[in-house]
C-alpha atoms as a PDB file:
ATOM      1  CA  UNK A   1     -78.003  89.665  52.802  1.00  0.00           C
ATOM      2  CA  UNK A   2     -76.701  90.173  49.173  1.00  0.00           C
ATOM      3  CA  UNK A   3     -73.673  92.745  48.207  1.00  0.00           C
ATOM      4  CA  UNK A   4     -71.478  93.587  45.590  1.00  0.00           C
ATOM      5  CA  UNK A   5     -67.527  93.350  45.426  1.00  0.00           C
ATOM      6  CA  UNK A   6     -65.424  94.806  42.801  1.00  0.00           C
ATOM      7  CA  UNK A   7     -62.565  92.333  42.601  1.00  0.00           C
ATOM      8  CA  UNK A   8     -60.220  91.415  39.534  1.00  0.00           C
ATOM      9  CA  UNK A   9     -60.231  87.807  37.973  1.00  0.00           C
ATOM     10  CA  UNK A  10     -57.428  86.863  40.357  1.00  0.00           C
ATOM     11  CA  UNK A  11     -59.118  88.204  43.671  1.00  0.00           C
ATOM     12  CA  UNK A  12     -62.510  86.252  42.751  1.00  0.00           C
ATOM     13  CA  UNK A  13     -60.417  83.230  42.520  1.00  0.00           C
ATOM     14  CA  UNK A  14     -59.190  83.384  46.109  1.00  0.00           C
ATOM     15  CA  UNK A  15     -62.395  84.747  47.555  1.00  0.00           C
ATOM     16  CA  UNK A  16     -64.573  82.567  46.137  1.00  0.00           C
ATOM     17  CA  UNK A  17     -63.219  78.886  48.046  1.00  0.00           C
ATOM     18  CA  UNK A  18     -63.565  81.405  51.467  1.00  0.00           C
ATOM     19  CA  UNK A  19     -67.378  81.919  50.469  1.00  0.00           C
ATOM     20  CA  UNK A  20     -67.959  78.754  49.423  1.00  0.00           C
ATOM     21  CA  UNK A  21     -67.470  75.253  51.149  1.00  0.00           C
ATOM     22  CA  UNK A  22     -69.528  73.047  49.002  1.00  0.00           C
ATOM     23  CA  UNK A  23     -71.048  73.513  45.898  1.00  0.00           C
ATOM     24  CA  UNK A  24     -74.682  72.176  44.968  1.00  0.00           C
ATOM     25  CA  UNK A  25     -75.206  71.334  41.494  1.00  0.00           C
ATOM     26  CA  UNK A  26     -76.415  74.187  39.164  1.00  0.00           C
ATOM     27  CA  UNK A  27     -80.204  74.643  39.286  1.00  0.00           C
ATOM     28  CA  UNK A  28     -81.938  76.244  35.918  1.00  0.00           C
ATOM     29  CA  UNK A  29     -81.129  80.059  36.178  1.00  0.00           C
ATOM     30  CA  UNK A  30     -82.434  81.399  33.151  1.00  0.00           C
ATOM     31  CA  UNK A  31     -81.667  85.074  32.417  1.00  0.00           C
ATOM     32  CA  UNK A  32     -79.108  85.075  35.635  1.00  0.00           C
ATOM     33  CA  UNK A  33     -76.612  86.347  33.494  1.00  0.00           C
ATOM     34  CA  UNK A  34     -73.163  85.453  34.492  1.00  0.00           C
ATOM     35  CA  UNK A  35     -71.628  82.617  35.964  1.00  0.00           C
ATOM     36  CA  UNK A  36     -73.214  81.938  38.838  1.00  0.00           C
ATOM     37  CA  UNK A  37     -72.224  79.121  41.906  1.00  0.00           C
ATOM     38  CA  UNK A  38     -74.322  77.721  44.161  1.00  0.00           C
ATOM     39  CA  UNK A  39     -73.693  76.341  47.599  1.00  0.00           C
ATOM     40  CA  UNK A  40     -73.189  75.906  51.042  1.00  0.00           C
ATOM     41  CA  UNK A  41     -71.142  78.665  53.029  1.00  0.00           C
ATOM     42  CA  UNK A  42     -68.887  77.360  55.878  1.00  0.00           C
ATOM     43  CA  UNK A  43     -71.770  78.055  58.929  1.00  0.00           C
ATOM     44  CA  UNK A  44     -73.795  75.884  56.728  1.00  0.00           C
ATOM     45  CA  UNK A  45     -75.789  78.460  55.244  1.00  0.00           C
ATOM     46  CA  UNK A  46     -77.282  78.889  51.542  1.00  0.00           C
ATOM     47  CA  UNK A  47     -74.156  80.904  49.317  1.00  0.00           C
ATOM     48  CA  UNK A  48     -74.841  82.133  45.800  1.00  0.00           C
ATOM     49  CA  UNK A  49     -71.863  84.060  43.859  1.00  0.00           C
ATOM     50  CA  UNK A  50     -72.795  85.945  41.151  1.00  0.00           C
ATOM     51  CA  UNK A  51     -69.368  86.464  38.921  1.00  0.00           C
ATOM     52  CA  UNK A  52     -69.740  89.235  36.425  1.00  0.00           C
ATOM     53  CA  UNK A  53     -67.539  91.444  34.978  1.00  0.00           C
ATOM     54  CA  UNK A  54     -65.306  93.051  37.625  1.00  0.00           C
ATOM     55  CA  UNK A  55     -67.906  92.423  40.260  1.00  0.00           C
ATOM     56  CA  UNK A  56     -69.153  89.064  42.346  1.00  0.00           C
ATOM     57  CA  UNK A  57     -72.336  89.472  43.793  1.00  0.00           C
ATOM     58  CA  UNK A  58     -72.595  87.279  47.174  1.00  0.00           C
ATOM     59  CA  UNK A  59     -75.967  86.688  48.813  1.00  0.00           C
ATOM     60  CA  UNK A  60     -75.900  84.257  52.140  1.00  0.00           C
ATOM     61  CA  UNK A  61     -72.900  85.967  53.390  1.00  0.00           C
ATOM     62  CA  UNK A  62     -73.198  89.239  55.415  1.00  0.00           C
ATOM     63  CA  UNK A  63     -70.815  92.355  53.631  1.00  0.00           C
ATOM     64  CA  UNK A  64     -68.602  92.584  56.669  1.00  0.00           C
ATOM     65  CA  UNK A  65     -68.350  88.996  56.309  1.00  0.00           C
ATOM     66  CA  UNK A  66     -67.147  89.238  52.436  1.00  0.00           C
ATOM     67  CA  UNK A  67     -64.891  92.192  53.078  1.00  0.00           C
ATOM     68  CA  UNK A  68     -62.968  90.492  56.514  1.00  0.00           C
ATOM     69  CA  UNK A  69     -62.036  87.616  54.217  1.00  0.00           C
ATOM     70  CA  UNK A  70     -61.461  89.409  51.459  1.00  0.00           C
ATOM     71  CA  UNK A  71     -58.522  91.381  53.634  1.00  0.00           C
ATOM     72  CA  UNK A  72     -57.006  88.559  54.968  1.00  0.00           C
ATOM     73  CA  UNK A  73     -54.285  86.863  52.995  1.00  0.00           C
ATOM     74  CA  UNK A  74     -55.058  84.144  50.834  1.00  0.00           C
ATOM     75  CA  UNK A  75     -53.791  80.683  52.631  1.00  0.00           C
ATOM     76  CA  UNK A  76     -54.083  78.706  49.814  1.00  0.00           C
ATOM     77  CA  UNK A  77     -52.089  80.556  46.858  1.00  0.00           C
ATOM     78  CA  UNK A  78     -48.658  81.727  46.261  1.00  0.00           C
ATOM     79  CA  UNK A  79     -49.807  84.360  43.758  1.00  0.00           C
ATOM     80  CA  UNK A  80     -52.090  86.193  46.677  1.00  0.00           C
ATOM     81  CA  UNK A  81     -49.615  86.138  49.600  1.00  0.00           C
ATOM     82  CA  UNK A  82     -47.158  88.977  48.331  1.00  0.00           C
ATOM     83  CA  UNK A  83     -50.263  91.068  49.207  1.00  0.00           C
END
Protein backbone atom coordinates (compact mmCIF):
# COMPACT_ATOMS: atom_id res chain seq x y z
CA UNK A 1 0.00 0.00 0.00
CA UNK A 2 2.55 2.76 -1.00
CA UNK A 3 1.76 5.67 -3.75
CA UNK A 4 2.97 8.74 -4.98
CA UNK A 5 1.32 12.34 -4.88
CA UNK A 6 2.53 15.27 -6.71
CA UNK A 7 1.63 18.10 -4.37
CA UNK A 8 3.34 21.65 -3.91
CA UNK A 9 5.08 22.65 -0.53
CA UNK A 10 1.78 24.14 0.62
CA UNK A 11 -0.50 21.02 -0.24
CA UNK A 12 2.07 18.59 1.68
CA UNK A 13 1.60 20.80 4.58
CA UNK A 14 -2.15 20.25 4.84
CA UNK A 15 -2.08 16.64 3.77
CA UNK A 16 0.39 15.53 5.81
CA UNK A 17 -1.56 16.17 9.66
CA UNK A 18 -4.67 14.10 7.60
CA UNK A 19 -2.08 11.13 7.08
CA UNK A 20 -0.58 11.35 10.11
CA UNK A 21 -1.99 11.30 13.78
CA UNK A 22 1.07 10.63 15.76
CA UNK A 23 4.46 10.65 14.95
CA UNK A 24 7.09 7.96 16.27
CA UNK A 25 10.48 9.14 16.68
CA UNK A 26 12.81 8.89 13.60
CA UNK A 27 14.40 5.43 13.27
CA UNK A 28 18.02 5.29 11.31
CA UNK A 29 17.04 5.57 7.54
CA UNK A 30 20.18 5.68 5.87
CA UNK A 31 20.12 6.38 2.11
CA UNK A 32 16.10 7.19 2.44
CA UNK A 33 16.72 10.27 0.84
CA UNK A 34 14.34 12.96 1.75
CA UNK A 35 12.61 13.88 4.70
CA UNK A 36 10.87 11.23 5.78
CA UNK A 37 7.98 10.95 8.93
CA UNK A 38 7.09 8.18 10.66
CA UNK A 39 3.91 7.29 12.44
CA UNK A 40 0.68 6.21 13.28
CA UNK A 41 -2.29 6.90 10.74
CA UNK A 42 -5.71 7.72 12.32
CA UNK A 43 -7.14 3.72 12.10
CA UNK A 44 -4.06 3.10 14.03
CA UNK A 45 -2.08 1.79 11.35
CA UNK A 46 1.83 2.11 10.51
CA UNK A 47 2.16 5.72 8.14
CA UNK A 48 5.46 6.61 6.50
CA UNK A 49 5.61 9.97 4.26
CA UNK A 50 8.24 10.22 2.08
CA UNK A 51 8.58 14.23 1.19
CA UNK A 52 10.68 14.80 -1.86
CA UNK A 53 10.73 17.23 -4.30
CA UNK A 54 7.21 17.87 -5.63
CA UNK A 55 6.15 14.42 -4.60
CA UNK A 56 5.21 12.65 -0.97
CA UNK A 57 5.36 9.13 -1.10
CA UNK A 58 2.71 7.55 1.51
CA UNK A 59 2.87 3.86 2.39
CA UNK A 60 0.14 2.62 5.22
CA UNK A 61 -2.51 4.57 3.59
CA UNK A 62 -4.48 3.11 0.61
CA UNK A 63 -4.31 5.78 -2.77
CA UNK A 64 -8.03 6.34 -2.69
CA UNK A 65 -7.47 7.03 0.82
CA UNK A 66 -4.64 9.83 0.06
CA UNK A 67 -6.53 11.30 -2.85
CA UNK A 68 -10.28 11.59 -0.79
CA UNK A 69 -8.40 13.69 1.74
CA UNK A 70 -6.41 15.31 -0.40
CA UNK A 71 -9.87 16.76 -2.17
CA UNK A 72 -11.47 17.74 0.76
CA UNK A 73 -10.82 21.19 2.11
CA UNK A 74 -8.29 21.71 4.56
CA UNK A 75 -10.12 22.31 8.18
CA UNK A 76 -7.31 23.49 9.80
CA UNK A 77 -5.80 26.45 7.54
CA UNK A 78 -6.97 29.66 6.20
CA UNK A 79 -4.49 29.56 3.31
CA UNK A 80 -6.19 26.06 1.92
CA UNK A 81 -9.90 26.93 2.27
CA UNK A 82 -10.19 29.45 -0.78
CA UNK A 83 -9.74 26.12 -2.65
Amino acid sequence: MSGGVLCTPEQASCLIPNLIDELRLPCPLDGAGGLVLCGLGYNGQKVTVRVLDGVLEVEGVPAEEVEAIRERRCAHCVCCSAR
